[in-house]
N, C-alpha and C. Protein backbone atom coordinates (compact mmCIF):
# COMPACT_ATOMS: atom_id res chain seq x y z
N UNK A 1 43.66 47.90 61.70
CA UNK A 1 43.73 47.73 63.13
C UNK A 1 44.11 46.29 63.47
N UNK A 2 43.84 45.05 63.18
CA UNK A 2 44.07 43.88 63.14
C UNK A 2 45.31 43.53 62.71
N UNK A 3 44.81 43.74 61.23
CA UNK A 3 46.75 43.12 60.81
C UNK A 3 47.68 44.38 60.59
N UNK A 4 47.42 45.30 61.06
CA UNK A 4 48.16 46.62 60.72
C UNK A 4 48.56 46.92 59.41
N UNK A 5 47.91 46.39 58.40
CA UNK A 5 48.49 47.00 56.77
C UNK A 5 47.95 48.15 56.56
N UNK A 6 48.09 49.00 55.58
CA UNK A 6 47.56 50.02 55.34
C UNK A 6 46.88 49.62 54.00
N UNK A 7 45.24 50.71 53.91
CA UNK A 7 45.21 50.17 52.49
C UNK A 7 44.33 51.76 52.53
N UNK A 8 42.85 52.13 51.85
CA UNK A 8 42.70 52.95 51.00
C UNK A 8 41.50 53.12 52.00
N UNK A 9 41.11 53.86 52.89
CA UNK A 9 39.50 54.41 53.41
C UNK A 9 37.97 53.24 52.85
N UNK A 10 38.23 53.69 51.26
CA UNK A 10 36.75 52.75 51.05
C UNK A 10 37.29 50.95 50.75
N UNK A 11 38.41 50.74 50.84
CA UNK A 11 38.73 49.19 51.26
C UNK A 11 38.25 48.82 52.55
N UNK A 12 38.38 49.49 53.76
CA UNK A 12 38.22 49.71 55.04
C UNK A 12 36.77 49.44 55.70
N UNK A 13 36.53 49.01 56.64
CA UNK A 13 34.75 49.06 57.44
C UNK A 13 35.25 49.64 58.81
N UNK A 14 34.66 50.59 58.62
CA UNK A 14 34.80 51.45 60.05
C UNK A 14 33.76 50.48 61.64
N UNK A 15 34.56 50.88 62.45
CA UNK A 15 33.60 49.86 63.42
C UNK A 15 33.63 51.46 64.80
N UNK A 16 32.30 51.46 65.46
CA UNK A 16 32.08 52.52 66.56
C UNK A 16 32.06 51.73 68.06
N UNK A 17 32.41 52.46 68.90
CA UNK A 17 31.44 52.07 70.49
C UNK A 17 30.26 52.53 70.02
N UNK A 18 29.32 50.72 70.64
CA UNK A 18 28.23 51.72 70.71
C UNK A 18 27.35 50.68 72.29
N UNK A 19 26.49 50.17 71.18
CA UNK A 19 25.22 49.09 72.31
C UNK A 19 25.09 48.11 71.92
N UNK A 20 25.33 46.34 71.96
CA UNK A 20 24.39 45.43 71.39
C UNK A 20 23.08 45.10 71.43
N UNK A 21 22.37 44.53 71.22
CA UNK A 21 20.81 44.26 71.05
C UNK A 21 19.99 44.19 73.06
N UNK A 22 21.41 43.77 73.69
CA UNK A 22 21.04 43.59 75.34
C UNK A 22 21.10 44.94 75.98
N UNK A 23 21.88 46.17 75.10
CA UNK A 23 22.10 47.61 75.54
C UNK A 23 23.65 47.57 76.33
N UNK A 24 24.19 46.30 76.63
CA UNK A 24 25.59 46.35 76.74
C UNK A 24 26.58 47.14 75.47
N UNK A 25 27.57 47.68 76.41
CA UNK A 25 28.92 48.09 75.47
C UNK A 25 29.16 47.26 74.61
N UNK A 26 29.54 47.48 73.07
CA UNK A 26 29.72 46.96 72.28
C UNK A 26 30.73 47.53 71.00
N UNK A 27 31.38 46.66 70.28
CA UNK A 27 32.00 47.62 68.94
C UNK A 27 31.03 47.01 68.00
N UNK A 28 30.27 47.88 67.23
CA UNK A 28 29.54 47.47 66.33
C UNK A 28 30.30 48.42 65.01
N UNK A 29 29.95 47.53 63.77
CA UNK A 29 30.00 48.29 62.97
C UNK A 29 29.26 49.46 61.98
N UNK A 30 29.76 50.18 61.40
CA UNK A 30 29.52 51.64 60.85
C UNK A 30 29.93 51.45 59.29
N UNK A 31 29.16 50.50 58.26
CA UNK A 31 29.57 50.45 56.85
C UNK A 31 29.43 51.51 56.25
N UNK A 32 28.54 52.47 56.40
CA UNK A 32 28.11 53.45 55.84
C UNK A 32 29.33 54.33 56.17
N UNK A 33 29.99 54.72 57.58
CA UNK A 33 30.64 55.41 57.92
C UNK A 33 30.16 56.76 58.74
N UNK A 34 28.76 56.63 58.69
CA UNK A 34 28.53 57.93 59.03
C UNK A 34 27.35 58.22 60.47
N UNK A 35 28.09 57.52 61.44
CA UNK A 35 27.97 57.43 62.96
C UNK A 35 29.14 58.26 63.39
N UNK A 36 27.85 58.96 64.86
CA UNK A 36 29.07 60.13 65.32
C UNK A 36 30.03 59.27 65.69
N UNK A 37 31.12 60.44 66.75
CA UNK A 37 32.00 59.48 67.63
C UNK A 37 33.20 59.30 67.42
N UNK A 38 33.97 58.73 67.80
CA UNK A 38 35.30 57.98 67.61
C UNK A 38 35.44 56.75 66.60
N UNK A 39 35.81 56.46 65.96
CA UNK A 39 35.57 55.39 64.75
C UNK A 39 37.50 54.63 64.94
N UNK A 40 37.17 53.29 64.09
CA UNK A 40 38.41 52.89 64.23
C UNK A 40 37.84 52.18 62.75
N UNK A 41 38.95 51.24 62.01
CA UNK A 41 39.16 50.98 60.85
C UNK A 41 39.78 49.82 60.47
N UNK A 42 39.35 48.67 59.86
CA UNK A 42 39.57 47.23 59.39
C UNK A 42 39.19 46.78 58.57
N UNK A 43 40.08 45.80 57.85
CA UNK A 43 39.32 44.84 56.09
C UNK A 43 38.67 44.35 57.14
N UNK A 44 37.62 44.05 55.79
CA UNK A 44 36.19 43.47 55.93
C UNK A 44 36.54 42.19 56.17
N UNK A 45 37.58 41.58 56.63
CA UNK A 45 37.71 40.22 56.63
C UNK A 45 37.90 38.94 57.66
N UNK A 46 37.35 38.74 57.84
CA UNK A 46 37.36 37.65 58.99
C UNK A 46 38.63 37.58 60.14
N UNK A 47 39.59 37.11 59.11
CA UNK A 47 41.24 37.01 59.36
C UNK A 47 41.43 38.32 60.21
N UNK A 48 41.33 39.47 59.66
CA UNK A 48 41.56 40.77 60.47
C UNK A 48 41.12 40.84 61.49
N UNK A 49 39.68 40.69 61.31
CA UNK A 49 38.79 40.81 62.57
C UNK A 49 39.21 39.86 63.77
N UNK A 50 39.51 38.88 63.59
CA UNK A 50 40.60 38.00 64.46
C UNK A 50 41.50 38.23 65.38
N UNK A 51 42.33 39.02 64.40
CA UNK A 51 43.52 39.15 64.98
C UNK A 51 43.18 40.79 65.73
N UNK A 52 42.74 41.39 65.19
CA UNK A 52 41.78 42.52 65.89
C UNK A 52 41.61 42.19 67.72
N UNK A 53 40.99 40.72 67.30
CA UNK A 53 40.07 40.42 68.81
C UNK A 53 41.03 39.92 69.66
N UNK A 54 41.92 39.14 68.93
CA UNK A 54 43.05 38.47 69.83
C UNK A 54 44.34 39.57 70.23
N UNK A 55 44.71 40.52 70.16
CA UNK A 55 45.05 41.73 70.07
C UNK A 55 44.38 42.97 71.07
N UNK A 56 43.65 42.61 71.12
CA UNK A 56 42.46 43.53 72.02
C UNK A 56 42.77 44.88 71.58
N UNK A 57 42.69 45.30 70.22
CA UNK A 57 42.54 46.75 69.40
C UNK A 57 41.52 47.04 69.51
N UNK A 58 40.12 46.66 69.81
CA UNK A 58 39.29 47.71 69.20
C UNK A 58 39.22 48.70 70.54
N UNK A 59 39.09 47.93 72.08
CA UNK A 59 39.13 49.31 73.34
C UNK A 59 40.16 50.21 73.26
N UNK A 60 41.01 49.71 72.93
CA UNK A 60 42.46 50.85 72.80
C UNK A 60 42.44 51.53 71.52
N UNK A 61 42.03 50.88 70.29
CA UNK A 61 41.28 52.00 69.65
C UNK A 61 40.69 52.95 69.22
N UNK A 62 39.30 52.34 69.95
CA UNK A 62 38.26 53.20 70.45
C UNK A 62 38.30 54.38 71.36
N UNK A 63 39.67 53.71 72.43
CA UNK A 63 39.96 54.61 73.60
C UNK A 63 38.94 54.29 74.63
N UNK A 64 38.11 53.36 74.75
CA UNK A 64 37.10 53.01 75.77
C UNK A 64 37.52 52.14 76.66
N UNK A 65 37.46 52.74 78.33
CA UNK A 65 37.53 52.46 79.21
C UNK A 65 37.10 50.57 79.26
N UNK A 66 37.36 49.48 80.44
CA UNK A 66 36.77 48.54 79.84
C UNK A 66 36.15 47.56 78.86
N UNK A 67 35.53 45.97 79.17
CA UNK A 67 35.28 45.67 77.89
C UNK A 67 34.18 45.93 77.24
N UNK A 68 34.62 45.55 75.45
CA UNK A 68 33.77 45.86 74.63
C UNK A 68 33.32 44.39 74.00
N UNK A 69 32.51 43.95 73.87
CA UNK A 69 32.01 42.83 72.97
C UNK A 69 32.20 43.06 71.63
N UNK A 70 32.90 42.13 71.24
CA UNK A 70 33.31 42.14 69.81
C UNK A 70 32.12 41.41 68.90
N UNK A 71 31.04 40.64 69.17
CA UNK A 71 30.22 39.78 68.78
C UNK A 71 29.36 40.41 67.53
N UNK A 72 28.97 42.01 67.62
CA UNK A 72 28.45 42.54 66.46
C UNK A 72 28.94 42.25 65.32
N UNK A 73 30.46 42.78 64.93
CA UNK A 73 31.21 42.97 63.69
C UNK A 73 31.26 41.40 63.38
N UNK A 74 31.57 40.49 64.77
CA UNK A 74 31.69 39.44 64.28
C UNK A 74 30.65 39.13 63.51
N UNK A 75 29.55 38.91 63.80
CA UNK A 75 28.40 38.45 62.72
C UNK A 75 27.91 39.25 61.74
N UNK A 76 28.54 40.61 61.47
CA UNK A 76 28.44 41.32 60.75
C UNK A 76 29.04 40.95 59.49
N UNK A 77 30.35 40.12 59.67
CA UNK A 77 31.21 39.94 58.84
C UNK A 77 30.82 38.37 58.28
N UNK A 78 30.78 37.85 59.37
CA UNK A 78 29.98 36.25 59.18
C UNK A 78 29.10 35.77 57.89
N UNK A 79 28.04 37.03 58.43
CA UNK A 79 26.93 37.06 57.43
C UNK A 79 27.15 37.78 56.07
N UNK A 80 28.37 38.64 55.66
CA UNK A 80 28.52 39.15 54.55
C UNK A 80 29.73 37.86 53.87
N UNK A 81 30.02 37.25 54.64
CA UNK A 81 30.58 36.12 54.09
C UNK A 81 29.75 35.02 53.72
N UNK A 82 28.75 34.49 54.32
CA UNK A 82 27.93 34.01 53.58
C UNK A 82 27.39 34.10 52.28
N UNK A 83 27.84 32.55 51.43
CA UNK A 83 27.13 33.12 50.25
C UNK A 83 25.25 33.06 49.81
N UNK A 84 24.60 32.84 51.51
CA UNK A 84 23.51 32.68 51.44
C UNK A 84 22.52 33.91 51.74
């Protein structure tokens, strides 16, 4: 969704609409994969997720009306980048 390459399903982190921690709209992610719904699809990688946000893919994605806070995946990804 970000950089538009194609690669293989389990290369991929699926991300959902859902809620952040305030109960606002949000794209959070779905590592497991197995949240109902509409799902959309991105490397796990920072860079993607980027260009993802600057792009504004995940509402048109998702297909969801209005915005979505991207801030979940972001620290989702943050913190799996950490080597702490």
């Amino acid at each position: 969704m970000g950089c538009r390459q194609r690669a293989a399903k389990r290369e991929l982190m699926r991300v959902t609409a859902g809620s952040d921690a305030h109960g606002q709209p949000a794209v959070v992610p779905d590592p497991d994969a197995t949240a109902p719904g509409r799902g959309a699809h991105l490397h796990p990688t920072v860079e993607c997720y980027e260009l993802a946000v600057r792009r504004r893919a995940f509402a048109r994605a998702l297909r969801h009306d209005g915005a979505l806070s991207t801030a979940p995946v972001g620290e989702y990804l943050a913190s799996r980048a950490d080597p702490q």
